[in-house]
N, C-alpha and C. Protein backbone atom coordinates (compact mmCIF):
# COMPACT_ATOMS: atom_id res chain seq x y z
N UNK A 1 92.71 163.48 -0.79
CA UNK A 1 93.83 163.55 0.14
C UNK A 1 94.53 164.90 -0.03
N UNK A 2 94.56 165.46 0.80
CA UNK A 2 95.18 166.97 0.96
C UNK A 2 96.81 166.58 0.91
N UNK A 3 97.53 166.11 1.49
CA UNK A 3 98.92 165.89 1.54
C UNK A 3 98.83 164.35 1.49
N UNK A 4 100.29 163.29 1.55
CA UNK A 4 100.59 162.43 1.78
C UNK A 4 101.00 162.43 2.97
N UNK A 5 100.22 161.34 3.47
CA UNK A 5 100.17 160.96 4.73
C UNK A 5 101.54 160.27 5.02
N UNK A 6 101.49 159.63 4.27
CA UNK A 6 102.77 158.40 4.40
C UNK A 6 104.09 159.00 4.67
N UNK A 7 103.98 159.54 3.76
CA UNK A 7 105.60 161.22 3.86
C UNK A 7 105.19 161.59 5.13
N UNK A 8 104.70 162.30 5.60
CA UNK A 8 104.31 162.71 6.79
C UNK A 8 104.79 162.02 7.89
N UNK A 9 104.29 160.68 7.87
CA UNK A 9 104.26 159.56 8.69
C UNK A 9 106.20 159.35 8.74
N UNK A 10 106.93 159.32 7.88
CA UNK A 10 107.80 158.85 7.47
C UNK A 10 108.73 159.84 8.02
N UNK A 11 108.25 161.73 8.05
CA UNK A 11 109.06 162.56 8.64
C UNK A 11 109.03 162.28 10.09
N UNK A 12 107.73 161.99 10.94
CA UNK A 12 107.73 162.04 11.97
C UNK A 12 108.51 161.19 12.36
N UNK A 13 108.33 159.95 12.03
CA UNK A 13 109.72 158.82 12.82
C UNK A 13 110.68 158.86 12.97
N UNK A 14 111.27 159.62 11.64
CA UNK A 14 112.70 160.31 11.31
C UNK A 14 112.83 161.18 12.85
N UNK A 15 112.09 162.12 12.54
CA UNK A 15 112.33 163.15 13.66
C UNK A 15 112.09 162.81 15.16
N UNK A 16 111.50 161.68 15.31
CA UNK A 16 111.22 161.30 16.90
C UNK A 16 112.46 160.30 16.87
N UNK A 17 113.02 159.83 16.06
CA UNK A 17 114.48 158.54 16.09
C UNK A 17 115.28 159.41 16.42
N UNK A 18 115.92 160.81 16.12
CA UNK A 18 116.31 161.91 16.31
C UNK A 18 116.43 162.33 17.72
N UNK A 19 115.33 162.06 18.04
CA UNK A 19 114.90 162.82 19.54
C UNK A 19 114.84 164.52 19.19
N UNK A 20 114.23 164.56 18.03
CA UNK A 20 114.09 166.36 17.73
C UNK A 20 112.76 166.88 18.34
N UNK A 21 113.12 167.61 19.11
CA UNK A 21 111.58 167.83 19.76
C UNK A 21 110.65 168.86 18.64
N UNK A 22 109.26 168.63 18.39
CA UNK A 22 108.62 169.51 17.13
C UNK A 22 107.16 169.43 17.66
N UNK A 23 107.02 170.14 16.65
CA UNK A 23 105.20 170.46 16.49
C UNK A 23 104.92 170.25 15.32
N UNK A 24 103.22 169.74 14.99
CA UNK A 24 103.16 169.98 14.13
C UNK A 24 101.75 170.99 13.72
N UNK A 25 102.06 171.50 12.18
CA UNK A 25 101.15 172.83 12.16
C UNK A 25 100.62 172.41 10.71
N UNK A 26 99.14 172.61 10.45
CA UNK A 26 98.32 172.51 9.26
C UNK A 26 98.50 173.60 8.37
N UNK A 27 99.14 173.58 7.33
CA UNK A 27 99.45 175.17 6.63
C UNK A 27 99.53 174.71 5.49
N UNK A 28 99.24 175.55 4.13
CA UNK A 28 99.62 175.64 2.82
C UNK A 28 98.97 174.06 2.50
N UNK A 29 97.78 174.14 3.03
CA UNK A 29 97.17 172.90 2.49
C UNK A 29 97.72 171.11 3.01
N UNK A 30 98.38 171.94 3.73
CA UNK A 30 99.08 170.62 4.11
C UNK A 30 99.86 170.23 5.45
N UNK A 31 101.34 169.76 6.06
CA UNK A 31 101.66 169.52 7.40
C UNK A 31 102.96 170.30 7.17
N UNK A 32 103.39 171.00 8.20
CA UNK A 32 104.21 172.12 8.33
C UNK A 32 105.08 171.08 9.50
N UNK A 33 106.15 170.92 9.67
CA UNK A 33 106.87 170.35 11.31
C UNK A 33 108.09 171.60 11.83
N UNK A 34 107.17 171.47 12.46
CA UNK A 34 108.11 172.74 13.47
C UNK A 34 108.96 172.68 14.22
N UNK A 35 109.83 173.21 14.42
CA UNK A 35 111.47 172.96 14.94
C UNK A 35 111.93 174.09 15.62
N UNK A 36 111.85 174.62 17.24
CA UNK A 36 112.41 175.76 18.18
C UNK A 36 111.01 177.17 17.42
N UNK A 37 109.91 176.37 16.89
CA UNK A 37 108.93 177.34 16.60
C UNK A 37 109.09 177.64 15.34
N UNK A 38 109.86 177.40 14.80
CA UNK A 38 109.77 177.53 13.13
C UNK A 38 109.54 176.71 12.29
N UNK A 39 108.90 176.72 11.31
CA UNK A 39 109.25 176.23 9.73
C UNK A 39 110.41 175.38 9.81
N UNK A 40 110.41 174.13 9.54
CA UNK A 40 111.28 173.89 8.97
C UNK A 40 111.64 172.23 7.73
N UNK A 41 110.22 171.66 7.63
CA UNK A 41 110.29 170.94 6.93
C UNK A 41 108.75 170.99 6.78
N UNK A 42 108.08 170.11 5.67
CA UNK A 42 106.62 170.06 5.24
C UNK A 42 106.61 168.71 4.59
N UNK A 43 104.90 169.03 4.07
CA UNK A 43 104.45 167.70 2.92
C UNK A 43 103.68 168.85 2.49
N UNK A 44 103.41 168.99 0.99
CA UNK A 44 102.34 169.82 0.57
C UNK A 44 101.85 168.82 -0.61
N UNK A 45 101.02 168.31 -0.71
CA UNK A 45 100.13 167.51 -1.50
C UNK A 45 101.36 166.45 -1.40
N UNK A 46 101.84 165.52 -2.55
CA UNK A 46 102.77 164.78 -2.84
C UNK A 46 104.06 164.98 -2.01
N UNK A 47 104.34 166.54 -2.23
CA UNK A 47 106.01 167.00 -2.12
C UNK A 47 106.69 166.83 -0.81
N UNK A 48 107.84 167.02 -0.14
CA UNK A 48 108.76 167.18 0.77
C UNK A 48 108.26 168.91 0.51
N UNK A 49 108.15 169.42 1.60
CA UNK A 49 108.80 170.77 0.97
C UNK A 49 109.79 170.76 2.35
N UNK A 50 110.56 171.96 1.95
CA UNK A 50 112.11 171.93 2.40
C UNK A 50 112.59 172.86 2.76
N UNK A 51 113.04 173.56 4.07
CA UNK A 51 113.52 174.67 4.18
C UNK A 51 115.00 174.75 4.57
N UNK A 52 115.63 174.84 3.80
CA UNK A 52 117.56 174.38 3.64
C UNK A 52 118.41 175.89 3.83
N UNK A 53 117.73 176.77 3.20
CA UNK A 53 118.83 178.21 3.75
C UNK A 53 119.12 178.28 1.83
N UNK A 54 119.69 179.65 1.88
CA UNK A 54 120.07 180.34 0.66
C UNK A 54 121.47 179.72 0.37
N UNK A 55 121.91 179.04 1.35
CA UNK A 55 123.64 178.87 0.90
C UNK A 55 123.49 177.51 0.54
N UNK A 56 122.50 176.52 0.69
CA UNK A 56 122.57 174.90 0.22
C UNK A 56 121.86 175.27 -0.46
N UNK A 57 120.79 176.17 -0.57
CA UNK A 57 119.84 176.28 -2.02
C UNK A 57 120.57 175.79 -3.77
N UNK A 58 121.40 176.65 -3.78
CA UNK A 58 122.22 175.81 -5.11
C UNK A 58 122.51 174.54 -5.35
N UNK A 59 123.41 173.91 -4.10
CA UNK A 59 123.26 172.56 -4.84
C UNK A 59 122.61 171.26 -4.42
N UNK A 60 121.64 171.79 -4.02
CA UNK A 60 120.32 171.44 -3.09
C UNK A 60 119.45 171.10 -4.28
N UNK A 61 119.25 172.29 -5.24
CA UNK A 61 118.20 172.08 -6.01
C UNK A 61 118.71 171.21 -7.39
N UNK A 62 119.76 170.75 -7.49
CA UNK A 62 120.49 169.92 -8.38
C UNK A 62 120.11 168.41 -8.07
N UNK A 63 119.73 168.36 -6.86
CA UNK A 63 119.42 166.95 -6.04
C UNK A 63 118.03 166.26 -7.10
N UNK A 64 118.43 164.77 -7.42
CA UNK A 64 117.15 164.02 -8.01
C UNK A 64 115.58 164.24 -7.24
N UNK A 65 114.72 165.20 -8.06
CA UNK A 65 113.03 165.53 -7.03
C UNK A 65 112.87 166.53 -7.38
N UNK A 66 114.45 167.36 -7.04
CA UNK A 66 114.13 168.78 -5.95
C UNK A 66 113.98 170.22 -6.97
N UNK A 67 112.85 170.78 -6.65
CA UNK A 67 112.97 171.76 -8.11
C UNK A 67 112.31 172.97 -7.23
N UNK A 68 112.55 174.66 -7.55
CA UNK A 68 111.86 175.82 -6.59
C UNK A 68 110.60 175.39 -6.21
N UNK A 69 110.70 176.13 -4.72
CA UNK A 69 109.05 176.01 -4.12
C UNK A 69 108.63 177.34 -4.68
N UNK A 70 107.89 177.29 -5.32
CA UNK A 70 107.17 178.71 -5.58
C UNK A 70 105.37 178.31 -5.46
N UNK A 71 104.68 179.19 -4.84
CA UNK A 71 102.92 179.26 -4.99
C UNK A 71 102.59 180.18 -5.62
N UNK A 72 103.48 181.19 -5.69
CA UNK A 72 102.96 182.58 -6.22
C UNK A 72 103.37 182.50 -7.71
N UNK A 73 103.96 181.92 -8.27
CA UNK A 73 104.88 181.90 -9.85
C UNK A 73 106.32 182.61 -9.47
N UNK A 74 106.38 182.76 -7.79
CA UNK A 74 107.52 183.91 -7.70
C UNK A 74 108.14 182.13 -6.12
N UNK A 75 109.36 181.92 -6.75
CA UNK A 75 110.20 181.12 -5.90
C UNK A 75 110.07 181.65 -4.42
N UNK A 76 109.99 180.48 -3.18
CA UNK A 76 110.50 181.23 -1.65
C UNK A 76 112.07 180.82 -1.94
N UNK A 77 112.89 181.74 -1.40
CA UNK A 77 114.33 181.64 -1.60
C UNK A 77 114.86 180.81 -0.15
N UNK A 78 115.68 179.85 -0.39
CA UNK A 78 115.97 179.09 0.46
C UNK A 78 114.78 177.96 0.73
N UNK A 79 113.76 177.87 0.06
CA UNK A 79 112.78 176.47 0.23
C UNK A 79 113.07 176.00 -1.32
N UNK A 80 113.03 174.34 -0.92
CA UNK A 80 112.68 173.54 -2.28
C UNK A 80 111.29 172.72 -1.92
N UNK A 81 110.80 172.61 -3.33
CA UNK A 81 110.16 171.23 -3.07
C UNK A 81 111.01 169.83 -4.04
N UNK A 82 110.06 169.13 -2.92
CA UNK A 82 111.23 167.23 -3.55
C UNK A 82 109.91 166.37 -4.06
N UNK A 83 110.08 166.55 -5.20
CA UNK A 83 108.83 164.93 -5.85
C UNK A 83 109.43 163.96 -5.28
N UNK A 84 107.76 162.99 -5.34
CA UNK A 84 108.24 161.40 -4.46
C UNK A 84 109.42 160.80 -4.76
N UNK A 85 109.74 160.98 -5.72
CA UNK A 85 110.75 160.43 -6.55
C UNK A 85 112.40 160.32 -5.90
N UNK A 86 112.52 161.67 -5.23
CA UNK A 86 113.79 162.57 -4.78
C UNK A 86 113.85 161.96 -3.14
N UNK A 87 112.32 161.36 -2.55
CA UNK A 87 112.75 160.89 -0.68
C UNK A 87 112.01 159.67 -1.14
N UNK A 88 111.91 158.84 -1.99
CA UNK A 88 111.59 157.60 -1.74
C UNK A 88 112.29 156.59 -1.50
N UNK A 89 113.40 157.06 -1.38
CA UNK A 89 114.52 155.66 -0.51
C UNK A 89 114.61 156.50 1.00
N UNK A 90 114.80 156.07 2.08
CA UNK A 90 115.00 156.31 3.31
C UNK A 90 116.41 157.34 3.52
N UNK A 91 117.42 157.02 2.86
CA UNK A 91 118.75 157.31 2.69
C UNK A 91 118.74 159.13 1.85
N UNK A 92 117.46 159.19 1.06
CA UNK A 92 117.48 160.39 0.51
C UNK A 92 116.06 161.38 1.36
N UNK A 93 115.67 160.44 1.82
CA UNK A 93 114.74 161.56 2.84
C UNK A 93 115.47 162.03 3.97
N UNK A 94 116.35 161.21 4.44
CA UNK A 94 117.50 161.60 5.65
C UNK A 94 118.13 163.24 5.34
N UNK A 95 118.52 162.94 4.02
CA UNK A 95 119.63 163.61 3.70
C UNK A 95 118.62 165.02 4.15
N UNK A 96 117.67 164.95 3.18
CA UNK A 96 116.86 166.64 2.58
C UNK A 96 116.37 166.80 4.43
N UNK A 97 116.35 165.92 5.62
CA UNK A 97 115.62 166.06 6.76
C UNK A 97 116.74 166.78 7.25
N UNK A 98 118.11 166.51 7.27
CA UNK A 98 119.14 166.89 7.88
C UNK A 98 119.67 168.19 7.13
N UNK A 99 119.18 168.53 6.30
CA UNK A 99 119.24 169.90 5.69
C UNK A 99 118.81 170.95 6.32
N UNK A 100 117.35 170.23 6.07
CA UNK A 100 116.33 171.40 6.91
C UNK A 100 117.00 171.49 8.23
N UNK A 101 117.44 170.39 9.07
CA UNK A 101 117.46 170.56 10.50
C UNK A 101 118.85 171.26 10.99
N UNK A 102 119.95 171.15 9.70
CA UNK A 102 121.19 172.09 10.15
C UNK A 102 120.87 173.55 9.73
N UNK A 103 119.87 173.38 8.81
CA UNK A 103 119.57 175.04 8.72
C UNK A 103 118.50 176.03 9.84
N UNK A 104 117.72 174.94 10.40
CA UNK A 104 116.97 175.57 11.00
C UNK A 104 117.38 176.42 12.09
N UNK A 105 118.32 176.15 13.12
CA UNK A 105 119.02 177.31 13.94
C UNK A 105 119.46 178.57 13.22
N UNK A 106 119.60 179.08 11.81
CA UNK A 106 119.89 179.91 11.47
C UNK A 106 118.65 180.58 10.97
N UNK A 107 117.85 179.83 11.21
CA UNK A 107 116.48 180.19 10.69
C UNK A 107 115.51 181.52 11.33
N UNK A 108 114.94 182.19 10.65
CA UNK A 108 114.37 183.32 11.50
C UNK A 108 112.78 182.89 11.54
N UNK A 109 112.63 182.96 12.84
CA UNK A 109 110.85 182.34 13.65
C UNK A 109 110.04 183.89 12.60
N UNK A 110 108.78 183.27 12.22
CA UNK A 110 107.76 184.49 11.54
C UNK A 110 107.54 184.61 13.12
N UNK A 111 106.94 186.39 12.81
CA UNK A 111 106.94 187.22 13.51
C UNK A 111 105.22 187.13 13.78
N UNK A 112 104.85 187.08 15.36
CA UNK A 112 103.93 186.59 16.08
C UNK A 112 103.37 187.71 15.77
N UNK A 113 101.71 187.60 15.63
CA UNK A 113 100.94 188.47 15.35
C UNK A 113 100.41 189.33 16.61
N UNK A 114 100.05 190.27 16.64
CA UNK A 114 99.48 190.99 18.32
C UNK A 114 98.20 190.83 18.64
N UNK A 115 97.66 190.37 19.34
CA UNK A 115 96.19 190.42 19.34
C UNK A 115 95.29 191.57 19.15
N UNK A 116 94.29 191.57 18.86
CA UNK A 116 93.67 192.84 18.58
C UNK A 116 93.14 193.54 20.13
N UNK A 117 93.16 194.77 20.21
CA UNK A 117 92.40 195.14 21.51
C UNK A 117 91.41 196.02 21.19
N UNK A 118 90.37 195.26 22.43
CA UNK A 118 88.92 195.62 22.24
C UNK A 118 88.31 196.73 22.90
């Protein structure tokens, strides 16, 4: 199993109860959900990963789960990841969903690649 499905399963309902309109995108081994074209929440194997902003980052990462997303040994600033542990009640996956989703308008879209010309 590449990610947890179930998490997955569990963001999407969240986000369609919402009426948040999204996409979703296969990345970093795992499900990316996209929000006005950006990043803004995941599953990467087990984890939540989380994109909350530099200003909830502090006491964001104090939260029961939630510890730096880093792949490189080097932290992304403003992402956490959340062990099962941290969204396995409904009430604490809300919370870390509504993070991501008040941060995401402040959020900056990655920059579209150009096609090559032939």
């Amino acid at each position: 199993m590449a990610y947890d499905l179930q998490l997955a399963d569990r963001i999407r309902q969240n986000l369609k109860e919402r009426a948040v309109i999204f996409s979703e995108k296969l990345m970093f081994g795992g499900i990316c959900f996209m929000v006005d074209g950006k990043m803004c929440l995941g599953v990467v194997k087990e984890d939540l990963m989380a994109r909350i902003g530099e200003e909830t980052y502090p006491e964001a990462i104090k939260m029961k789960g939630a510890r730096d997303m880093d792949f490189t040994k080097r932290p992304m600033k403003g992402y956490a990841f959340v062990s099962p542990e941290g969204v396995d009640m409904d009430s604490d996956l809300e919370a870390w969903i509504q993070m991501c989703l008040d941060f995401n308008p402040k959020a900056k879209a990655s920059k579209k690649k150009k096609a090559d010309k032939a």
